[in-house]
Protein backbone atom coordinates (compact mmCIF):
# COMPACT_ATOMS: atom_id res chain seq x y z
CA UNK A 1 -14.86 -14.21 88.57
CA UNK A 2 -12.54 -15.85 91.05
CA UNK A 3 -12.46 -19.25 88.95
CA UNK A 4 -11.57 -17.35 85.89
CA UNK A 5 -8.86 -15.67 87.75
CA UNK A 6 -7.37 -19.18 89.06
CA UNK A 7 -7.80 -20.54 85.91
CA UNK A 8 -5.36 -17.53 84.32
CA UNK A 9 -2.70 -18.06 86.96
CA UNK A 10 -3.16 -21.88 86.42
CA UNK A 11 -2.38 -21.27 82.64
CA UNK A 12 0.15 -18.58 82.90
CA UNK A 13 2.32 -21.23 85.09
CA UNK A 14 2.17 -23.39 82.56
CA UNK A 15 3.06 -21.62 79.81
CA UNK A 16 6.51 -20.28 82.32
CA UNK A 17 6.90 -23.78 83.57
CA UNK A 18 5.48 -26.56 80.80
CA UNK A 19 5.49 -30.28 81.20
CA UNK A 20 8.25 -32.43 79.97
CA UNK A 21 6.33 -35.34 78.08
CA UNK A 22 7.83 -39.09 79.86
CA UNK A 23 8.89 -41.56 77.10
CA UNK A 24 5.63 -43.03 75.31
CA UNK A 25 3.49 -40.36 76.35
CA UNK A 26 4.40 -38.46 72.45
CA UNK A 27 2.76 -41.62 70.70
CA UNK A 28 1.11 -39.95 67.90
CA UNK A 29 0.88 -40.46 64.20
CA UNK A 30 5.08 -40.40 63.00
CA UNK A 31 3.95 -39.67 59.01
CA UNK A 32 8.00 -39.80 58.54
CA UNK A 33 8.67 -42.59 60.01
CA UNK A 34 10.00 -45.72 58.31
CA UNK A 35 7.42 -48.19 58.98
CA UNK A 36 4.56 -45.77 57.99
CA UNK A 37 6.59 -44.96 54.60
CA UNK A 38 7.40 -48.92 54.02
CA UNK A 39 3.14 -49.81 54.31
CA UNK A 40 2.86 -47.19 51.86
CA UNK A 41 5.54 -48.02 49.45
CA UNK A 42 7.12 -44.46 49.92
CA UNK A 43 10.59 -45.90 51.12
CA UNK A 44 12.65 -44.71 48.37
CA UNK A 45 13.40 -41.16 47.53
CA UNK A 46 11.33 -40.08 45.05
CA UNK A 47 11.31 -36.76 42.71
CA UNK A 48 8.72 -35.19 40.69
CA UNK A 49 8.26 -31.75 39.48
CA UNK A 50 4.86 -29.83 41.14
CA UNK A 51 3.27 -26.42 41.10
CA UNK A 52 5.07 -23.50 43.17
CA UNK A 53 4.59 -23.99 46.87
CA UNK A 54 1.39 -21.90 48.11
CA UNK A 55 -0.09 -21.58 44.20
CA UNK A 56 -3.85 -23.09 43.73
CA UNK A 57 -2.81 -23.76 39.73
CA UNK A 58 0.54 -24.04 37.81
CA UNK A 59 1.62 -25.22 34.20
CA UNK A 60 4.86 -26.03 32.86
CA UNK A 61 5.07 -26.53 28.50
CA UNK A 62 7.72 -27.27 25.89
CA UNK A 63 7.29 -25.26 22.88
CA UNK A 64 9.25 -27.26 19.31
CA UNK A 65 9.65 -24.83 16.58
CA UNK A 66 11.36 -25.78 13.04
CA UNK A 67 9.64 -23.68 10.63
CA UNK A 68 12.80 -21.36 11.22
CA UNK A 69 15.02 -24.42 9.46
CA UNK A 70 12.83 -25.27 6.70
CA UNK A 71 11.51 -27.87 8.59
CA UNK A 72 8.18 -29.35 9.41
CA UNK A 73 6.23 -31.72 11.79
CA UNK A 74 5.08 -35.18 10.07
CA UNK A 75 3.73 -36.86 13.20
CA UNK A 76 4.48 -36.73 17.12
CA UNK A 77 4.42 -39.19 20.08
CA UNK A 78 4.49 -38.40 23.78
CA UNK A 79 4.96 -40.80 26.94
CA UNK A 80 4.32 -38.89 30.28
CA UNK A 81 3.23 -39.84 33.50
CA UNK A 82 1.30 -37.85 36.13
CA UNK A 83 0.46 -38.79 39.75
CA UNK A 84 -2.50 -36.88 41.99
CA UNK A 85 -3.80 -36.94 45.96
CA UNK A 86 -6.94 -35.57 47.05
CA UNK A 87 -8.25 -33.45 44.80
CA UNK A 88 -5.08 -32.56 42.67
CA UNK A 89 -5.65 -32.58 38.85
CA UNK A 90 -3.09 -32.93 36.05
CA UNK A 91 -4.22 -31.82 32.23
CA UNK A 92 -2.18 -32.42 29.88
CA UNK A 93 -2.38 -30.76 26.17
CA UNK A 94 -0.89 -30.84 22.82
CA UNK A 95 -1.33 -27.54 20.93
CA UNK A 96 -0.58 -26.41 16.82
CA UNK A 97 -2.67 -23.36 15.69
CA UNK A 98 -6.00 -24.37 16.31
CA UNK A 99 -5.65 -28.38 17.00
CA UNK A 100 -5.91 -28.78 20.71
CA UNK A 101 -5.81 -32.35 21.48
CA UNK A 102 -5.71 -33.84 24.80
CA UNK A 103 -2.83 -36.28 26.24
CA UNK A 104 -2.56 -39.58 27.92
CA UNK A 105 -0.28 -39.41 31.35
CA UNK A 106 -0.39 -43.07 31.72
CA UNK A 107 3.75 -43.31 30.93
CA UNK A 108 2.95 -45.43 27.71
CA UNK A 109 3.95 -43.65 24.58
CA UNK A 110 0.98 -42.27 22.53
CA UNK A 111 0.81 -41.45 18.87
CA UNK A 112 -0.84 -38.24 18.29
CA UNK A 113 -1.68 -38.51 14.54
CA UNK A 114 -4.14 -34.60 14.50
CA UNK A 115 -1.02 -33.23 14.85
CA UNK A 116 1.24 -33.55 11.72
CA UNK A 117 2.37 -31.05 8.61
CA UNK A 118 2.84 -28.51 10.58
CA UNK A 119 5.58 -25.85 12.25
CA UNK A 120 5.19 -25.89 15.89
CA UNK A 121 3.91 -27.48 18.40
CA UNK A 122 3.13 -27.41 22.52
CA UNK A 123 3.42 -29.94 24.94
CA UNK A 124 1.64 -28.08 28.14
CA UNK A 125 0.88 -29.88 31.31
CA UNK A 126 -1.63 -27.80 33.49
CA UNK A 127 -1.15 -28.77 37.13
CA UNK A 128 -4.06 -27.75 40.06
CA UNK A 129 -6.60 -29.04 42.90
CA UNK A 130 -5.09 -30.63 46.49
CA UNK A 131 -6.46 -30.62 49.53
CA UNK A 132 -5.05 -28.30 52.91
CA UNK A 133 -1.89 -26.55 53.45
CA UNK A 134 0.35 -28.94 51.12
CA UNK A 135 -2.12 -28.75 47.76
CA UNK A 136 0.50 -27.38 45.90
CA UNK A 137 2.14 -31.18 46.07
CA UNK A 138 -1.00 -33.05 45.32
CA UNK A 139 -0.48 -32.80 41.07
CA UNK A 140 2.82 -34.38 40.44
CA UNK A 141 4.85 -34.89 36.70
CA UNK A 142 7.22 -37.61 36.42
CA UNK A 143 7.50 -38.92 40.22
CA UNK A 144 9.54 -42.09 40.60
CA UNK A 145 12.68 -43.38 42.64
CA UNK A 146 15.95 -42.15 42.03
CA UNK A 147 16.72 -45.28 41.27
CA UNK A 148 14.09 -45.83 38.30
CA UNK A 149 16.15 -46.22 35.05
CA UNK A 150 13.05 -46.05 32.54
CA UNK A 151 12.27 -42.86 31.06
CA UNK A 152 9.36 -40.88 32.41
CA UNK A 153 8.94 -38.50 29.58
CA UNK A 154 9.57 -38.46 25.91
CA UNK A 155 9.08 -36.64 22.77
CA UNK A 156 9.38 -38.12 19.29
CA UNK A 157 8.82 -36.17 16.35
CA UNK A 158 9.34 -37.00 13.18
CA UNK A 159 10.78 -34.19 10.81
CA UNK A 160 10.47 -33.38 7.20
CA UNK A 161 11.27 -30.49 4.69
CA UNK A 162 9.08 -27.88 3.83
C-alpha cells in the first residue's frame, strides 16, 4: 500500500513538473523529414484526390449524356491512374445500361470497344481498404508532382447522330 502511494506522488510530480528532453535525446523516427521523404522519392509536392477523411469506402464518377442532343456514343477511351498503400483498393468501372466493364488505372489510354451505340455512359472509380488511422489516404486517383505536365486522366469519346 505504501509503494503504491509513493509511486502516485512520484507520478503526480511529474506530470506538475515534467522533464525537458536535452538535445538528441528526441531521436525518433522524423516521417517528415527531408531525408526520409528523399529515400522514398516523396520530395515533391504531390496531389491526388482520396476518399473523405475518416470514411472506410468512397467513389467519385462522371456521368456523359448526349441522347438529349441527338447524339450518340460510337466508341470510348479512358487513361487513369490509381495509386494504393496497405490494404487500399481502387475499382474502377465503365457503366451503359447493362454493360459493366471494368477499367485499367495503369495511366495508358485504353479502348473500351463493349461500350459503343449508345446514350450515356459512367466513368466511376470506387475507392476503399487502408490500414490504421490514415486509411482514408491509402486509395489515391491521379497522384503526381505539381510539377508533372502529362495528363493523368482523359476521356475520349467519339460522337455520332442518332
Amino acid at each position: 500500500k505504501n509503494e503504491l502511494l509513493r509511486r502516485l506522488i512520484v507520478e503526480l510530480v511529474e506530470f506538475i513538473c515534467p522533464k525537458t528532453p536535452k538535445p538528441g535525446e528526441l531521436g525518433g523516427r522524423v516521417s517528415g523529414s527531408l531525408a526520409w521523404r528523399v529515400a522514398r522519392d516523396e520530395s515533391a509536392l504531390e496531389v491526388y484526390l482520396a476518399r473523405k477523411e475518416g470514411f472506410s469506402s468512397g467513389y467519385i464518377s462522371w456521368k456523359f449524356e448526349c441522347g438529349s442532343v441527338g447524339l450518340k456514343i460510337d466508341n470510348i477511351s479512358v487513361r487513369t491512374i490509381n495509386h494504393t498503400f496497405g490494404s487500399g483498393r481502387v475499382k474502377w468501372t465503365l457503366h451503359s445500361g447493362s454493360i459493366t466493364v471494368d477499367v485499367n488505372g495503369d495511366k495508358r489510354l485504353h479502348f473500351y470497344p463493349d461500350i459503343s451505340n449508345t446514350t450515356n455512359v459512367m466513368l466511376e472509380a470506387d475507392l476503399s481498404g487502408g490500414d490504421g488511422n490514415i486509411a482514408w489516404q491509402h486509395a489515391q486517383l491521379f497522384r503526381q508532382s505539381l510539377k508533372e505536365i502529362e495528363d493523368c486522366f482523359e476521356i475520349i469519346i467519339k460522337l455520332s447522330e442518332l
